[in-house]
N, C-alpha and C. Protein backbone atom coordinates (compact mmCIF):
# COMPACT_ATOMS: atom_id res chain seq x y z
N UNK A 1 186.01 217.66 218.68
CA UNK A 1 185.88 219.06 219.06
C UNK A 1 184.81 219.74 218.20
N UNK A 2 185.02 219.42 216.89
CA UNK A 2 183.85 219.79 215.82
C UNK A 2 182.72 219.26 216.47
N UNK A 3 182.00 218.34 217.07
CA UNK A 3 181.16 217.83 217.22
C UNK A 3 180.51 218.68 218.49
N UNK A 4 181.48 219.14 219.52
CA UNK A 4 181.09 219.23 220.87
C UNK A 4 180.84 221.01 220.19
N UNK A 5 181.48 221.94 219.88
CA UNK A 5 180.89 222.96 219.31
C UNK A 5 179.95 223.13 218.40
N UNK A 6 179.44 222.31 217.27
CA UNK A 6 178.18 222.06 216.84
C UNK A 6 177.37 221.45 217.77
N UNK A 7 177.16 221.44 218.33
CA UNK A 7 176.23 220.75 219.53
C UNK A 7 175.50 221.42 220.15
N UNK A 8 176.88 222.53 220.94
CA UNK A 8 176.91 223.89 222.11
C UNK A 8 176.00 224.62 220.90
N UNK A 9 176.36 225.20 219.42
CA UNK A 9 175.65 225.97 218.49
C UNK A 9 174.09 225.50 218.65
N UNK A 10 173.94 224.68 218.50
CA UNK A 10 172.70 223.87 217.97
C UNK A 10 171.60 223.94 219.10
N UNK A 11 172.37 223.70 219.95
CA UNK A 11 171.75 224.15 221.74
C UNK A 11 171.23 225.29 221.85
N UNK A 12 172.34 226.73 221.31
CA UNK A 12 171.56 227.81 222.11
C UNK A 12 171.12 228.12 220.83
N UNK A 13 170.58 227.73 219.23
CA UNK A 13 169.88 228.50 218.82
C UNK A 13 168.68 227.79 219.24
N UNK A 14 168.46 225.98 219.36
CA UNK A 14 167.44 225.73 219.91
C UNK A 14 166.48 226.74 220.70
N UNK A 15 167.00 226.88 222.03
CA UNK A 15 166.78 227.56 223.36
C UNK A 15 166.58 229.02 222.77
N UNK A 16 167.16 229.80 221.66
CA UNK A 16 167.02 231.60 221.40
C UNK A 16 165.51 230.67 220.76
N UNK A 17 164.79 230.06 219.67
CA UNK A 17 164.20 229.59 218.82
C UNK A 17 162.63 229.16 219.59
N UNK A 18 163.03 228.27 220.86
CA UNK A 18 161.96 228.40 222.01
C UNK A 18 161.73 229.36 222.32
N UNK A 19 162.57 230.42 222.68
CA UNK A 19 162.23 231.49 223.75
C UNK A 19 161.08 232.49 222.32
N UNK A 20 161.87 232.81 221.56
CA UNK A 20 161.50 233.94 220.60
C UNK A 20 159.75 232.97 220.23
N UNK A 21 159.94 231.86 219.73
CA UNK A 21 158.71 231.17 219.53
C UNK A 21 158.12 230.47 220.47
N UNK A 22 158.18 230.27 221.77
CA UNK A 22 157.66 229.65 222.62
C UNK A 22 155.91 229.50 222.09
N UNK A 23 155.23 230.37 222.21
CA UNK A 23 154.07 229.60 221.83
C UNK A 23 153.29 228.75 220.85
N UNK A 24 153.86 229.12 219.31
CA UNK A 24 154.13 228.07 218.09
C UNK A 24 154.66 226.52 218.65
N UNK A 25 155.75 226.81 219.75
CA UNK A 25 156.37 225.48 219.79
C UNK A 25 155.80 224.50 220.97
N UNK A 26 155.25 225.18 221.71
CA UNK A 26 154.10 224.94 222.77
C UNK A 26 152.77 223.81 222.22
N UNK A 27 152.58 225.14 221.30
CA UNK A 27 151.09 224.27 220.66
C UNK A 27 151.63 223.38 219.70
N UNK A 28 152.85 223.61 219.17
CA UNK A 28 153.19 222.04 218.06
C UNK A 28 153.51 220.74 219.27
N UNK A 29 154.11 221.20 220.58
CA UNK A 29 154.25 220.23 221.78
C UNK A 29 153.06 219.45 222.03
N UNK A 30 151.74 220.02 222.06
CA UNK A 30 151.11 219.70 222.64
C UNK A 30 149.80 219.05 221.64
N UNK A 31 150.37 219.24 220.09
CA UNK A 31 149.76 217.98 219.21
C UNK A 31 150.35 217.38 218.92
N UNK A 32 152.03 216.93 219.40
CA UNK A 32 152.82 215.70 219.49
C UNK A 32 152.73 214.68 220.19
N UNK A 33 152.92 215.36 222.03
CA UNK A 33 152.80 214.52 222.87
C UNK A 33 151.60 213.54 222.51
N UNK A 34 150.07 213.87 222.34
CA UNK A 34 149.20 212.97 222.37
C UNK A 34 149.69 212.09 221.34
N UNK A 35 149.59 212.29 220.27
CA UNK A 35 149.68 211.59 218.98
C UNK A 35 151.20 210.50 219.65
N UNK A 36 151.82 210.85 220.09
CA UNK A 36 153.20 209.90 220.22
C UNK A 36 152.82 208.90 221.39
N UNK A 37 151.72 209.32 222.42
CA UNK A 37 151.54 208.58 223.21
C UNK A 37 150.61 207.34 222.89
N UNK A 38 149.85 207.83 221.94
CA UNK A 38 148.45 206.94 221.30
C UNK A 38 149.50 206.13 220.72
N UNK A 39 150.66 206.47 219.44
CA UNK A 39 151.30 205.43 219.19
C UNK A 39 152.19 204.50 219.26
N UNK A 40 152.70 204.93 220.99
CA UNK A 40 153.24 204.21 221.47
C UNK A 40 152.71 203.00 222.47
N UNK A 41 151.16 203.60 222.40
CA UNK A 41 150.80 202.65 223.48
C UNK A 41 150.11 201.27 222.62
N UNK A 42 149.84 202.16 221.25
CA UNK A 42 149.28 201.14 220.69
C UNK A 42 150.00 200.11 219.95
N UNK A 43 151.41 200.32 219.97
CA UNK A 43 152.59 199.54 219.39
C UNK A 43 152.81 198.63 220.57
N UNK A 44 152.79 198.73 221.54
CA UNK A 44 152.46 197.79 222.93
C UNK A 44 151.91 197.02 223.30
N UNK A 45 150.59 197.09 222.83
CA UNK A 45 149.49 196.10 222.42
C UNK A 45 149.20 195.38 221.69
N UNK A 46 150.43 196.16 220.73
CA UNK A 46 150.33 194.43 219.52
C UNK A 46 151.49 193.78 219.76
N UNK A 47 152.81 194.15 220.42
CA UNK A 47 153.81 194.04 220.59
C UNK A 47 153.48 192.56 221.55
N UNK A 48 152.44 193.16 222.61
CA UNK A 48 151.98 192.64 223.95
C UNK A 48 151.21 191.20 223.09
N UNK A 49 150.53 191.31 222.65
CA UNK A 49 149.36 190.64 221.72
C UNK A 49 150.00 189.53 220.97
N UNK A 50 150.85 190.00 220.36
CA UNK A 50 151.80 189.19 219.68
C UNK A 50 152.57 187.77 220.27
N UNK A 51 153.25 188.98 221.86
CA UNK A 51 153.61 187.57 222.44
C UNK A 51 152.97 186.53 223.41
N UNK A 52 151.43 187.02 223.58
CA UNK A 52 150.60 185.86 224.13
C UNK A 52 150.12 185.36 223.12
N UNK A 53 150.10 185.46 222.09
CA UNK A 53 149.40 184.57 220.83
C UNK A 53 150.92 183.30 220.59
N UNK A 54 152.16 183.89 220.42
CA UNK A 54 153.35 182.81 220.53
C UNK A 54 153.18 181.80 221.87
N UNK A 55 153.08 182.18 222.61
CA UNK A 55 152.82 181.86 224.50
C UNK A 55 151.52 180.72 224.11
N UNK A 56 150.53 181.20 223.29
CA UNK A 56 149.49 180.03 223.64
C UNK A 56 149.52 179.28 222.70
N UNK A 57 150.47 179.65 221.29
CA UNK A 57 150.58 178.80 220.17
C UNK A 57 151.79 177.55 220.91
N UNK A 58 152.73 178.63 221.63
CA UNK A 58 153.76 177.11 221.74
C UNK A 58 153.04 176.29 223.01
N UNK A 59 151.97 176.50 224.04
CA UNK A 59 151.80 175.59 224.83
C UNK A 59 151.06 174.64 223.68
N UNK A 60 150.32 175.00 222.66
CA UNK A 60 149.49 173.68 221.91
C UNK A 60 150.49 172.65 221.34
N UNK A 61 151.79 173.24 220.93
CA UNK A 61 152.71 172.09 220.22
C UNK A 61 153.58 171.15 221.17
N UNK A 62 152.86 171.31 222.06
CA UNK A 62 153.45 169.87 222.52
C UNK A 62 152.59 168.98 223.10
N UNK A 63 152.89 168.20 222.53
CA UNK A 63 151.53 166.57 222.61
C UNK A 63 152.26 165.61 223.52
N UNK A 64 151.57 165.39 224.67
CA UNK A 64 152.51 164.11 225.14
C UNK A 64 151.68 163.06 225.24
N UNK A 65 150.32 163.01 224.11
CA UNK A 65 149.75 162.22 224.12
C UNK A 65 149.86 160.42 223.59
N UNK A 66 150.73 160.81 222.56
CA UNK A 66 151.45 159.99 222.09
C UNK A 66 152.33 158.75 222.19
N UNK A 67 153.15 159.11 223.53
CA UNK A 67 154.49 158.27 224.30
C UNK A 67 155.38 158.45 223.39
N UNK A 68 155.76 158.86 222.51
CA UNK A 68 156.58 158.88 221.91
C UNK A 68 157.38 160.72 221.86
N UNK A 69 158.52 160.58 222.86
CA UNK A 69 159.37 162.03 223.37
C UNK A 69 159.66 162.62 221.91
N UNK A 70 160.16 163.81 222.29
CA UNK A 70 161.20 164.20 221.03
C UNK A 70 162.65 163.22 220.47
N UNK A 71 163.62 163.25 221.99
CA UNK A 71 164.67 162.91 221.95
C UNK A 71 163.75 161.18 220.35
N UNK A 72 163.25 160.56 220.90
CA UNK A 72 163.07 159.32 220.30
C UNK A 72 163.25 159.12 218.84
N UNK A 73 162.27 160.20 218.45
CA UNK A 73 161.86 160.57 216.91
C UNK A 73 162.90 160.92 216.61
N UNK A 74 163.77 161.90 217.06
CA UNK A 74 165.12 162.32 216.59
C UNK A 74 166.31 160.90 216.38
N UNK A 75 166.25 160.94 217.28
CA UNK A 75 167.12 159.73 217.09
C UNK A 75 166.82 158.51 215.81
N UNK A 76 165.49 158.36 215.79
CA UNK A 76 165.16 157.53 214.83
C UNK A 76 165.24 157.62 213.39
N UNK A 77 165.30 159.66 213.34
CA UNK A 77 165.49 160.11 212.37
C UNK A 77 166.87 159.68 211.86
N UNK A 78 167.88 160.27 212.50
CA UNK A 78 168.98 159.97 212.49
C UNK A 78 169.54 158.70 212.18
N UNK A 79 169.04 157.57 212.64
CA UNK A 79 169.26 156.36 212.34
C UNK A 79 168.91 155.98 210.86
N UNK A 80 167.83 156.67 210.62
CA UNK A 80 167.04 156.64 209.20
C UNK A 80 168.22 156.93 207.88
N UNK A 81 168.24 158.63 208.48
CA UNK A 81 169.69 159.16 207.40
C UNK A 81 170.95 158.11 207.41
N UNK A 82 171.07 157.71 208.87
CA UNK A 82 172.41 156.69 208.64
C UNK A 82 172.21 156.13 207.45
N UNK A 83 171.36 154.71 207.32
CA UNK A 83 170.88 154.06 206.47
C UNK A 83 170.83 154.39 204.93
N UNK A 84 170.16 156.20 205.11
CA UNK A 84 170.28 156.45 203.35
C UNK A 84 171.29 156.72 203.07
N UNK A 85 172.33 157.47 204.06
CA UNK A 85 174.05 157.99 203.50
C UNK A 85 174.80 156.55 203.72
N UNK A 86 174.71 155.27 203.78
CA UNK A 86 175.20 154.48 203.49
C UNK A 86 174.51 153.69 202.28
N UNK A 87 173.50 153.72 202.05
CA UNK A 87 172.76 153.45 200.94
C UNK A 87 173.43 153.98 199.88
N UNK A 88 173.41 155.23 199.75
CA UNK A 88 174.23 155.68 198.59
C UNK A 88 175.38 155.79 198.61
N UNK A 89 176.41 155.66 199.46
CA UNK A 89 177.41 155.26 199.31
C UNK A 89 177.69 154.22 198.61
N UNK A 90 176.80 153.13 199.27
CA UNK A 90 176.99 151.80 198.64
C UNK A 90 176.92 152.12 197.16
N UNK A 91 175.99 152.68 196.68
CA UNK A 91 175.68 152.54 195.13
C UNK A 91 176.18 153.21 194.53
N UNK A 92 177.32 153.52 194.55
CA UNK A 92 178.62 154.51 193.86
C UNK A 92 179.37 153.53 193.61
């Protein structure tokens, strides 16, 4: 209830605060809008920029020049660790 009557307050001195200053708040409007639009558009463009630079970095990492898949290497890895976690087991 506190919230919804600070709110209603906050509202109409807003609106008395426009009306009485409307043209102060006009011309502060109207060196915001630009400035917020320049930096929103330009946060877009790197935003944008950003994710075609990921987009053309991940098409280069994959090589299928090789013959040799992911799944393979993984697995081989794995087989590898087998080998060392029984290795040291053993030598305990």
């Amino acid at each position: 209830m506190k919230t919804l009557v600070g709110g209603a307050v906050a509202a109409v001195l807003g609106l008395l605060g426009m009306a009485i200053w409307s043209e102060q708040f006009f011309g502060i409007l109207a060196g915001v809008v630009p400035v917020t639009l320049f930096l929103g558009g330009a946060l877009a463009i790197y935003l944008g920029f950003d994710e075609l630079k990921d987009k053309w970095q991940g098409e280069e990492d994959f090589d299928f020049g090789d013959g040799a898949s992911d799944v393979d290497r993984y697995k081989k890895e794995i087989e590898d660790l087998k080998k060392e976690i029984n290795s040291l087991k053993g030598s305990k």
